[in-house]
C-alpha atoms as a PDB file:
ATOM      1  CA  UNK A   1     -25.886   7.502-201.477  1.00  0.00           C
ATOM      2  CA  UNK A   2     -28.028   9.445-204.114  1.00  0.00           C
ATOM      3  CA  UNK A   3     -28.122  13.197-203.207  1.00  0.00           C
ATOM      4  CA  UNK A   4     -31.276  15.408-203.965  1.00  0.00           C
ATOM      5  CA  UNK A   5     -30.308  16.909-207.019  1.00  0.00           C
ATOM      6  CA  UNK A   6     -29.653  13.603-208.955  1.00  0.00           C
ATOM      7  CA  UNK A   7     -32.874  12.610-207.980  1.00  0.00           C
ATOM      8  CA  UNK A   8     -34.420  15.401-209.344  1.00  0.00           C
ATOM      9  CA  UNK A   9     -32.698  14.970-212.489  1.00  0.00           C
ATOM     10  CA  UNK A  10     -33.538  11.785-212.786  1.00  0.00           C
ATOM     11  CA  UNK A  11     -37.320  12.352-212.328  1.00  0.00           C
ATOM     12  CA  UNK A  12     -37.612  15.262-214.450  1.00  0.00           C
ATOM     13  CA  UNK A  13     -36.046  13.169-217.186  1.00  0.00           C
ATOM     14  CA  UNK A  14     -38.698   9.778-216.698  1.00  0.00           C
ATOM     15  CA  UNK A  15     -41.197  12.347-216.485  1.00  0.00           C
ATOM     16  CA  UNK A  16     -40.482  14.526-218.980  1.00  0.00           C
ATOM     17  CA  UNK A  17     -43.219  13.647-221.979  1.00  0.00           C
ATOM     18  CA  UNK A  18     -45.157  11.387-219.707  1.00  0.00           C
ATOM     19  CA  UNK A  19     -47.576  12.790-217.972  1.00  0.00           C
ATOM     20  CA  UNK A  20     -49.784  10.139-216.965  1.00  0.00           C
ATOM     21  CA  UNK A  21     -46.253   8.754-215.778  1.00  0.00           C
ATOM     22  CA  UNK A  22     -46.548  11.684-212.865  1.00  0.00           C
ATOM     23  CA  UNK A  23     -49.875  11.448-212.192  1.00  0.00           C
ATOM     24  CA  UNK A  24     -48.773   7.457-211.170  1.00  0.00           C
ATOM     25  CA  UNK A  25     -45.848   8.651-209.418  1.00  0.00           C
ATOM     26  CA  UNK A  26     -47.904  11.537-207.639  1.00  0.00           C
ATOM     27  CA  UNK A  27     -50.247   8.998-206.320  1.00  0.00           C
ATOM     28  CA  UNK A  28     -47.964   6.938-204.589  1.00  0.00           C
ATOM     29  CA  UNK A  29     -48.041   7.523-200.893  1.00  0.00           C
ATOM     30  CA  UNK A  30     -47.634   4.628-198.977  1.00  0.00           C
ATOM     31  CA  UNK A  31     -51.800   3.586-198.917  1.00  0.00           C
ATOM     32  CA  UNK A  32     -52.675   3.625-202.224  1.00  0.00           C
ATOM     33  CA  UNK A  33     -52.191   0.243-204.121  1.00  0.00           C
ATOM     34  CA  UNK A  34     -50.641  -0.355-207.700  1.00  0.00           C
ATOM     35  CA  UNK A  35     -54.757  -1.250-208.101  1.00  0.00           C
ATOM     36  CA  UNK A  36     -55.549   1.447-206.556  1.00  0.00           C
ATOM     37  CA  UNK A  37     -53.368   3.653-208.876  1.00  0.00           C
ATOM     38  CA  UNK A  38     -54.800   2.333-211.664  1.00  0.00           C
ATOM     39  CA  UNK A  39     -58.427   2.764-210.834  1.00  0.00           C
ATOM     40  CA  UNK A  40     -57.744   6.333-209.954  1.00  0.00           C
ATOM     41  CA  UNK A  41     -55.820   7.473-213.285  1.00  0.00           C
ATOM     42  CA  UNK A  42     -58.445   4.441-215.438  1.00  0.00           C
ATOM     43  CA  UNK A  43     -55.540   2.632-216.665  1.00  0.00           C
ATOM     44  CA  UNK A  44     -54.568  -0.277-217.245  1.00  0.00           C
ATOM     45  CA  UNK A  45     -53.055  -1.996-213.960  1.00  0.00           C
ATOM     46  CA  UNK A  46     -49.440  -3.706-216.480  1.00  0.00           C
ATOM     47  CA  UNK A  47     -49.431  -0.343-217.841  1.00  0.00           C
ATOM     48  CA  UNK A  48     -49.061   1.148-214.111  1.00  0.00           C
ATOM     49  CA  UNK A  49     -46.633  -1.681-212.752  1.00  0.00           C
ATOM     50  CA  UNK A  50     -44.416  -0.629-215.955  1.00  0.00           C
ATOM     51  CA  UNK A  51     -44.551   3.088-215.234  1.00  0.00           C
ATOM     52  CA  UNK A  52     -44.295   2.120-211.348  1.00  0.00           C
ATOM     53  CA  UNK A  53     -40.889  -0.294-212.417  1.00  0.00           C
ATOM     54  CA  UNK A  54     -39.469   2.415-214.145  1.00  0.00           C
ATOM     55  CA  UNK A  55     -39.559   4.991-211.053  1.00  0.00           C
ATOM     56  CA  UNK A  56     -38.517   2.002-208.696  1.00  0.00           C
ATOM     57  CA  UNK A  57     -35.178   1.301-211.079  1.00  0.00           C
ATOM     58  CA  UNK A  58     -34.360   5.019-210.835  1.00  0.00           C
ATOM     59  CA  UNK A  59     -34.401   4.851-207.023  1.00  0.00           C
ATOM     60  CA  UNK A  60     -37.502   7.445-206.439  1.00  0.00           C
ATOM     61  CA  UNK A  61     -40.367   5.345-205.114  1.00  0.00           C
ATOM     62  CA  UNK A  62     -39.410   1.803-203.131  1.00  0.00           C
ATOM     63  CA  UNK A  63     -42.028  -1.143-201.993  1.00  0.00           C
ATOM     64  CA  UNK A  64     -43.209  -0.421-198.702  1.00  0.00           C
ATOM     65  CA  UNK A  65     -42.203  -2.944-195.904  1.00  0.00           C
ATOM     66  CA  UNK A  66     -42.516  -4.192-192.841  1.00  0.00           C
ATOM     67  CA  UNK A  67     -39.766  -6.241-191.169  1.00  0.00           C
ATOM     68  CA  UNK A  68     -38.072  -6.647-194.166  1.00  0.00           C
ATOM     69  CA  UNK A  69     -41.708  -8.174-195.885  1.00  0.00           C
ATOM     70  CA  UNK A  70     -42.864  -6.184-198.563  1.00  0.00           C
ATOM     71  CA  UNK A  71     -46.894  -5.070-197.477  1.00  0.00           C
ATOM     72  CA  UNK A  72     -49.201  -5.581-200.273  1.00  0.00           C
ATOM     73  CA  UNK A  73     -52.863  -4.379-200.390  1.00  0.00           C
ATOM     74  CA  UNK A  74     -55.676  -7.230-201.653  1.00  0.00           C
ATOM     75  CA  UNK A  75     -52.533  -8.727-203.123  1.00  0.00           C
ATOM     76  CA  UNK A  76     -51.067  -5.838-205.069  1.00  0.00           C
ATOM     77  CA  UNK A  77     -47.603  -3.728-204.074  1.00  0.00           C
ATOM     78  CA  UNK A  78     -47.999  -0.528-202.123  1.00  0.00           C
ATOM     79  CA  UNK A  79     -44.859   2.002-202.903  1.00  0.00           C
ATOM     80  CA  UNK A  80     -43.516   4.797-201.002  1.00  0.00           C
ATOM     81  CA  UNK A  81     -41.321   7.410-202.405  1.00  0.00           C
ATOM     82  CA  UNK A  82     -37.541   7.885-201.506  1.00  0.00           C
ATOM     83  CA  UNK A  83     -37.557   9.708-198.482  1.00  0.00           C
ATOM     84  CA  UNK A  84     -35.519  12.510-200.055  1.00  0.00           C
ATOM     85  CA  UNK A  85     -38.381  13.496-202.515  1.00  0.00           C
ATOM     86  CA  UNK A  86     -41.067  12.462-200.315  1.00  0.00           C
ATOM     87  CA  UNK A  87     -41.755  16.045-198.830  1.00  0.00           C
ATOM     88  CA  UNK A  88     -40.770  17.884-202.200  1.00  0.00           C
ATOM     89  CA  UNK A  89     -42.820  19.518-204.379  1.00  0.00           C
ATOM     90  CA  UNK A  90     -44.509  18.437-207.954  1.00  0.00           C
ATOM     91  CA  UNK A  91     -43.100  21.638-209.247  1.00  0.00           C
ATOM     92  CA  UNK A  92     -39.053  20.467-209.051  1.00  0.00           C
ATOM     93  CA  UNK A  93     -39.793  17.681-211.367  1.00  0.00           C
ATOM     94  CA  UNK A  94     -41.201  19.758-214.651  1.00  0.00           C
ATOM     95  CA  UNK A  95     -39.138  21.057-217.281  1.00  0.00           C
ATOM     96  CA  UNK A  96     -35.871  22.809-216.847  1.00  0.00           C
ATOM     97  CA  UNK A  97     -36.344  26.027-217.407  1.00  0.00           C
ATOM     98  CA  UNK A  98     -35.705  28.273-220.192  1.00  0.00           C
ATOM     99  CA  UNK A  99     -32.655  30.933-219.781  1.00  0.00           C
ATOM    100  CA  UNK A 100     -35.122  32.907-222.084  1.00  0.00           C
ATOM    101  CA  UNK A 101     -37.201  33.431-218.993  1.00  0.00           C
ATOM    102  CA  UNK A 102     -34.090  34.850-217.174  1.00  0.00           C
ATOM    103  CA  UNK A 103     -33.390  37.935-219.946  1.00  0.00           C
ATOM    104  CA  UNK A 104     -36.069  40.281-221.841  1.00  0.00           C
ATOM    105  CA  UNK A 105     -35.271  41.653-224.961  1.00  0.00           C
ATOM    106  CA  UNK A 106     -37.233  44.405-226.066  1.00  0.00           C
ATOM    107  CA  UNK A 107     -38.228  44.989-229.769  1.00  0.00           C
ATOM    108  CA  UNK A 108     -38.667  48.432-231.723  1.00  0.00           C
ATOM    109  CA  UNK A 109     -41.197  48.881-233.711  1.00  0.00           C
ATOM    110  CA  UNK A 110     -38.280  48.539-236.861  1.00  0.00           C
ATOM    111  CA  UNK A 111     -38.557  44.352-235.577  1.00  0.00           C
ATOM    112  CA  UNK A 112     -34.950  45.064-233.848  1.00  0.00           C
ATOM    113  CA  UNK A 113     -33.546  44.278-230.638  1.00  0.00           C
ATOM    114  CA  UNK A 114     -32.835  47.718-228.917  1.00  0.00           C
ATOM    115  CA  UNK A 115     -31.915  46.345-225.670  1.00  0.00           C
ATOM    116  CA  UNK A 116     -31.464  43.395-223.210  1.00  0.00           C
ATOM    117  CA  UNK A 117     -32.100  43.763-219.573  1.00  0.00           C
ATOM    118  CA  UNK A 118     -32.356  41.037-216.629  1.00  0.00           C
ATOM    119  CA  UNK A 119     -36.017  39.707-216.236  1.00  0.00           C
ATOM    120  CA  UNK A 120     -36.203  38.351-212.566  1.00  0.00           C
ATOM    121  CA  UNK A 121     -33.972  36.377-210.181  1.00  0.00           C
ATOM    122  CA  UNK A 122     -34.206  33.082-210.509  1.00  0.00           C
ATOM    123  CA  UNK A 123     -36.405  30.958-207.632  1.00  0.00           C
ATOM    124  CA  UNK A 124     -35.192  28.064-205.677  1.00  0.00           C
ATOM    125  CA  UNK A 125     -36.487  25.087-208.436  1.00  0.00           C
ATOM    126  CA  UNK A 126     -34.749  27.432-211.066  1.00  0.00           C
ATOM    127  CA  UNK A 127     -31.652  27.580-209.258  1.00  0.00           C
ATOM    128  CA  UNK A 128     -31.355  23.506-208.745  1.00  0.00           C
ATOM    129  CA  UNK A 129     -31.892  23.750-212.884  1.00  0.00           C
ATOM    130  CA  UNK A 130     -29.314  26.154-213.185  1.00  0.00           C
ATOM    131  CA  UNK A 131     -26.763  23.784-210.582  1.00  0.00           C
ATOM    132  CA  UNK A 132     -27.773  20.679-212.787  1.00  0.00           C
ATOM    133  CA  UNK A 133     -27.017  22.398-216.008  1.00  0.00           C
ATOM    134  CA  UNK A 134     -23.414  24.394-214.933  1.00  0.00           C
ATOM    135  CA  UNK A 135     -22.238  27.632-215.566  1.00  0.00           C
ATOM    136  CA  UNK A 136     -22.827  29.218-219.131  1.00  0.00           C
ATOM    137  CA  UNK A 137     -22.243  32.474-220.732  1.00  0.00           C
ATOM    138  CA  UNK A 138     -25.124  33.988-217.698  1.00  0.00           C
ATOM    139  CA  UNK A 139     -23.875  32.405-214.877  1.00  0.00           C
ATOM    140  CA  UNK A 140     -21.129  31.496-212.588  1.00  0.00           C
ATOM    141  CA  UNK A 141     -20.891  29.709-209.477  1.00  0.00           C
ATOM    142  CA  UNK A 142     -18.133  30.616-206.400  1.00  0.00           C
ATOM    143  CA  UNK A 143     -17.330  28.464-203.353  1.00  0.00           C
ATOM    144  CA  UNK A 144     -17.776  30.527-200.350  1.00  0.00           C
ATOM    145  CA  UNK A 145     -14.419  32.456-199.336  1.00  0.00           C
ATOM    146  CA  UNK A 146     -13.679  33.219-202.259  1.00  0.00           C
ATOM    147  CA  UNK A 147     -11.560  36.848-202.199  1.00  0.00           C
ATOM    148  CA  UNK A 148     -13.779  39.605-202.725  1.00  0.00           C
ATOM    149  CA  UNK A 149     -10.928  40.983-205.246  1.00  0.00           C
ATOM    150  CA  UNK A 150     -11.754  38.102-207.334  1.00  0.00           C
ATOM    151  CA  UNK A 151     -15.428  38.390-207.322  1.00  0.00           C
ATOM    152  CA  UNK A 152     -15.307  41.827-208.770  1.00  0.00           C
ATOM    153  CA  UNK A 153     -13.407  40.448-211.222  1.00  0.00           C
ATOM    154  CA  UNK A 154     -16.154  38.491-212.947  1.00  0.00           C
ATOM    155  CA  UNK A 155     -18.068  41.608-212.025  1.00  0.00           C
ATOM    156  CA  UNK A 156     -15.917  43.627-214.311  1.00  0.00           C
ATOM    157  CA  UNK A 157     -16.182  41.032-217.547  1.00  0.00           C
ATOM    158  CA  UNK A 158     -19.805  40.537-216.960  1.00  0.00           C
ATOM    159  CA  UNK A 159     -20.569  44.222-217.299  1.00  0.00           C
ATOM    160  CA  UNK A 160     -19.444  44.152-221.051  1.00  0.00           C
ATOM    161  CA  UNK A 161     -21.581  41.478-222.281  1.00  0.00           C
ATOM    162  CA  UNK A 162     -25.025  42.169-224.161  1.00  0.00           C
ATOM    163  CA  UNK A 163     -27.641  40.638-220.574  1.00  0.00           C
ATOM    164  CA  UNK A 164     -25.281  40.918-217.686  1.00  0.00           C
ATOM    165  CA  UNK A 165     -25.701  37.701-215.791  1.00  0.00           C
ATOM    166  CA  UNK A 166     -25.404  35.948-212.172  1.00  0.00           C
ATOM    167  CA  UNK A 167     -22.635  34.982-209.899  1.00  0.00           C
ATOM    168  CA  UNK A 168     -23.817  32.345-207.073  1.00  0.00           C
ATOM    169  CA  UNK A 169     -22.263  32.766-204.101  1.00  0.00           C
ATOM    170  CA  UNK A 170     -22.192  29.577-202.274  1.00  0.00           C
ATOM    171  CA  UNK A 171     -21.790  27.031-205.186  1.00  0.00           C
ATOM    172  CA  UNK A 172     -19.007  25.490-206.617  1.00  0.00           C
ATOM    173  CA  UNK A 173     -17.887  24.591-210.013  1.00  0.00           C
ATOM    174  CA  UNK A 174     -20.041  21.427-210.195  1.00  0.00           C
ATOM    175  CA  UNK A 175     -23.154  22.654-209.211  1.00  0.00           C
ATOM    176  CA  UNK A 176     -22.610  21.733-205.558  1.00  0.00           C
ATOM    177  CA  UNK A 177     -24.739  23.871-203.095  1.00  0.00           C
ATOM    178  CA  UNK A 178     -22.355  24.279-200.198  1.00  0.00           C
ATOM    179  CA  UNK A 179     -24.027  27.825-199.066  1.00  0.00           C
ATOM    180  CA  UNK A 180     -22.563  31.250-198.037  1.00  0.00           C
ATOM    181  CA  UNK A 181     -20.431  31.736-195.261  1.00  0.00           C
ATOM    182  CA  UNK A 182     -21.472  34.917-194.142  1.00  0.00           C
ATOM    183  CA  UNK A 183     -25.019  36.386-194.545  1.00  0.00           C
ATOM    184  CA  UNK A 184     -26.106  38.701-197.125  1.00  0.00           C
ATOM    185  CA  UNK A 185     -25.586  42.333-195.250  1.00  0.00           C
ATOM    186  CA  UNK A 186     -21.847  41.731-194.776  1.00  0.00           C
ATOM    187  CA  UNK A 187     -21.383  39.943-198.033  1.00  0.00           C
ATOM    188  CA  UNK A 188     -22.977  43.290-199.282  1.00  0.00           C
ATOM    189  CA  UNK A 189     -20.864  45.828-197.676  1.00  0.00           C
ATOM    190  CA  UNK A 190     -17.908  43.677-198.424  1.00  0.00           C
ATOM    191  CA  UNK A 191     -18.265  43.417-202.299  1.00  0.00           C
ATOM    192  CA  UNK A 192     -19.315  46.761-202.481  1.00  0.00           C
ATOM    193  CA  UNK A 193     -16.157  47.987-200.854  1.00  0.00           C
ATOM    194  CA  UNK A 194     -14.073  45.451-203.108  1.00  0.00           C
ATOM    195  CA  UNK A 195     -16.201  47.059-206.421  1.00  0.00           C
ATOM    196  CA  UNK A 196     -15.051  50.658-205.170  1.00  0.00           C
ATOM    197  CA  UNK A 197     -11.405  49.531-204.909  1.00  0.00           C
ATOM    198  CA  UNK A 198     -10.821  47.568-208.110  1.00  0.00           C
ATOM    199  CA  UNK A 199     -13.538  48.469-210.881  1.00  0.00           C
ATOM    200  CA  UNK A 200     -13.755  51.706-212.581  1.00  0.00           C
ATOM    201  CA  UNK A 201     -16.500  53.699-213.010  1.00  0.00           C
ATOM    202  CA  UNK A 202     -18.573  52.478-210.188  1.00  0.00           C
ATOM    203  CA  UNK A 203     -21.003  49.762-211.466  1.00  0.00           C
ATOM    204  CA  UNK A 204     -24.726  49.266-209.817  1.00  0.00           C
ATOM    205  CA  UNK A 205     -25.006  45.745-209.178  1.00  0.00           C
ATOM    206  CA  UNK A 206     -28.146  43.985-207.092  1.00  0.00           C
ATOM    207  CA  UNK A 207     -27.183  41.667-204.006  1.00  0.00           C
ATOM    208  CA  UNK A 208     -30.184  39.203-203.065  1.00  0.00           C
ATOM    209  CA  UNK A 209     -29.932  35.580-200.502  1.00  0.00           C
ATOM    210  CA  UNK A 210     -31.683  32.776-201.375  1.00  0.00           C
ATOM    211  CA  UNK A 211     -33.016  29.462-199.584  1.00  0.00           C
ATOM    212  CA  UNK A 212     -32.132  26.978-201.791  1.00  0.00           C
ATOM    213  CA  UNK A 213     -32.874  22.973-199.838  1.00  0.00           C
ATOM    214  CA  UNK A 214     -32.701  24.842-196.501  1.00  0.00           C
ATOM    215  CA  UNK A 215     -29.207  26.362-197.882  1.00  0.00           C
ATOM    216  CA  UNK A 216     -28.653  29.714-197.873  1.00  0.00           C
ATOM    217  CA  UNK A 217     -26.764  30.797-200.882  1.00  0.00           C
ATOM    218  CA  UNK A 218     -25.899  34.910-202.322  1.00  0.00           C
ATOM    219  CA  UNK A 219     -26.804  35.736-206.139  1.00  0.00           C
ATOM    220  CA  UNK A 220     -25.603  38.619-207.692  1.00  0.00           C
ATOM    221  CA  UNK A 221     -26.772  40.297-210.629  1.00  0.00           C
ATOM    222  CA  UNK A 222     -24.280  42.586-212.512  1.00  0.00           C
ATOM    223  CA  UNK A 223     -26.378  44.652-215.366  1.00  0.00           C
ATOM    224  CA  UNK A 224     -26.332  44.590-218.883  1.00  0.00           C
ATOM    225  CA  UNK A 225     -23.614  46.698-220.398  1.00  0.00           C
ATOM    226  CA  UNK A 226     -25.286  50.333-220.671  1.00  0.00           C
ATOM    227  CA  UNK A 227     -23.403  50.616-224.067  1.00  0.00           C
ATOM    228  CA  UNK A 228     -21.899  53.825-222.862  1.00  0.00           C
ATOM    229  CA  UNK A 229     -19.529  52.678-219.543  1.00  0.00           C
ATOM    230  CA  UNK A 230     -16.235  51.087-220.317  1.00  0.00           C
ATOM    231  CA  UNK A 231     -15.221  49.249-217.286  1.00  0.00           C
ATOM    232  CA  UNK A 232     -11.402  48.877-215.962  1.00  0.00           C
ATOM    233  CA  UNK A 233     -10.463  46.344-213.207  1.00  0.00           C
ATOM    234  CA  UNK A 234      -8.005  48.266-211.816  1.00  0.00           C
ATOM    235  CA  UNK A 235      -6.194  46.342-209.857  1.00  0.00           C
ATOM    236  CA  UNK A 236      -5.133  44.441-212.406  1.00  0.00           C
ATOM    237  CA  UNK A 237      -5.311  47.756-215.405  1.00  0.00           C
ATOM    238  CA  UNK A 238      -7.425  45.516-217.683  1.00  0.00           C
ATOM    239  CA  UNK A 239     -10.714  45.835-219.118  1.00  0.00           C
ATOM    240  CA  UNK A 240     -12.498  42.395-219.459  1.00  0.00           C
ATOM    241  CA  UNK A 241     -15.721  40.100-221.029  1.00  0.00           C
ATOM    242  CA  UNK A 242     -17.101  36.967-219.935  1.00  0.00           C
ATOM    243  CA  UNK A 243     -17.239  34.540-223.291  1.00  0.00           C
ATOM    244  CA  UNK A 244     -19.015  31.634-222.338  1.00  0.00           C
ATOM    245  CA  UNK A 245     -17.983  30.796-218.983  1.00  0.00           C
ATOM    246  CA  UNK A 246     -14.368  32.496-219.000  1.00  0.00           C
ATOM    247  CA  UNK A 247     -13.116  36.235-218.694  1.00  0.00           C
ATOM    248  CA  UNK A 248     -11.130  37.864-221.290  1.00  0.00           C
ATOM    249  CA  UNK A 249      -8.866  40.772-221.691  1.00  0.00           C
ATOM    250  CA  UNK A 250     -10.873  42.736-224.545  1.00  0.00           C
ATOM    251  CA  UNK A 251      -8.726  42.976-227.543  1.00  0.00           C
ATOM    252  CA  UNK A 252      -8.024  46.690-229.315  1.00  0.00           C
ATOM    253  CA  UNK A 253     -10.675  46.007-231.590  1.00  0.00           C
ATOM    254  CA  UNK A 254     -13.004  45.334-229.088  1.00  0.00           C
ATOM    255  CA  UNK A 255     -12.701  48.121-226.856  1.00  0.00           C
ATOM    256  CA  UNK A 256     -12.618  49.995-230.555  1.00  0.00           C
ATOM    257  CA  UNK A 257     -15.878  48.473-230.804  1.00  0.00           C
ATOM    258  CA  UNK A 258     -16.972  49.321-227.269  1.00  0.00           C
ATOM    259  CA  UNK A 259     -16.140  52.944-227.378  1.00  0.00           C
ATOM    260  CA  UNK A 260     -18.725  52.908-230.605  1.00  0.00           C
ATOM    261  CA  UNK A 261     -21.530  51.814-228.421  1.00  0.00           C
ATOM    262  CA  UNK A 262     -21.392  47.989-230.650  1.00  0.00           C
ATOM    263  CA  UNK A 263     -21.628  44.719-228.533  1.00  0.00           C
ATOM    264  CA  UNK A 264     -18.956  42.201-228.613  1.00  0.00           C
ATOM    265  CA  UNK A 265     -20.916  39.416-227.299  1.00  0.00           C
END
């Protein structure tokens, strides 16, 4: 059976530079004809039935029946949409978004970049974007009960890196929202006590829950590097960097580079 997010994949892609496309698709609601459609948005009625075909092949709207006999309004179709996207909103099915949006970079007056800080925390469409697209240099996913030992271990090698990024609690590697198993004041204490015991200095990080479809899920946001800190996991006497989406021990002329203030990546 076709879960949520494939479906809105799939419509964000059929929709994505065709708008009048979505304005068919948003008109379908079980009343209004394929006539009807095309009265409403003053096209053509083959040029609807085409853009109508097209969603009905990709399994998001479906010819409305009755007993098995398809109901038809002064002899044209009436469609209903899949009943997992029926109650959705337009806004899951525009654009992925931009990891631009996610990190600021702020610009002297020389034209250069003199830092990079987190912008906001993603919202729930964002976060289905972020599922569909997979982990990246920014952000990791974690099935819940994970050890807390190993979450402050991609703590640790996100704290080098040049905008920080987001681990999301609740998700595993494919982008599959299974959600938290604990809620976010106990996940909180926990990691913080796991941050005390294996990273070195002390890092500030931000611990927010999100309702993602219904599912709860835990993001955290570890900061930039402050160009100053160098950070040890301890329990393991390493210092680390996320490249892309794996950790690293930092090599000596890395942390040579560190201890100069200089990014590595």
């Amino acid at each position: 059976m076709m879960d949520l997010q494939e479906l809105i994949s799939r419509a964000r892609f059929i929709f994505s530079g065709a708008p009048k496309r979505f304005e068919a698709f948003k008109l379908v609601n079980g009343k209004n004809s394929t006539k009807d459609i095309a009265n409403k948005t003053g096209r053509s009625l083959s040029s609807v039935l085409q853009d109508l075909q097209k969603l009905k092949d990709l399994e998001l709207i479906q010819e409305k029946r009755n007993d098995n006999a398809i109901i038809k309004k002064d002899g044209a179709s009436i469609f209903i949409k899949n009943p997992l996207v029926k109650h959705i909103s337009n806004s899951y099915f525009s654009d992925i978004s931009d990891v631009k949006k996610f990190v600021k970079e702020k610009i002297t007056k020389e034209g250069k970049i003199k830092s990079i800080s987190p912008l906001h925390i993603p919202n729930e469409g964002e976060i289905l974007d972020i599922c569909k697209r997979g982990e990246d240099q920014h952000y990791e996913f974690k099935m819940p009960g994970i050890k807390m030992e190993d979450l402050s271990e991609e703590i640790a090698a996100f704290l080098h890196t040049k905008s920080g990024g987001f681990i999301f609690y609740g998700i595993d590697d494919s982008g599959t929202i299974l959600g938290s198993d604990c809620i976010r004041q106990e996940f909180d204490q926990r990691i913080q006590n796991s941050i005390r015991n294996t990273i070195t200095p002390h890092p500030n990080i931000e611990i927010h829950d999100k309702d993602v479809m219904g599912t709860k899920i835990i993001l955290i946001m570890v900061p930039p590097w402050d160009k100053k800190s160098i950070y040890q996991f301890t329990k393991k006497q390493r210092y680390l960097i996320r490249k892309g989406t794996n950790k690293f021990a930092l090599s000596p002329d890395e942390l040579r580079k560190i201890s100069k203030g200089e990014y590595v990546i």
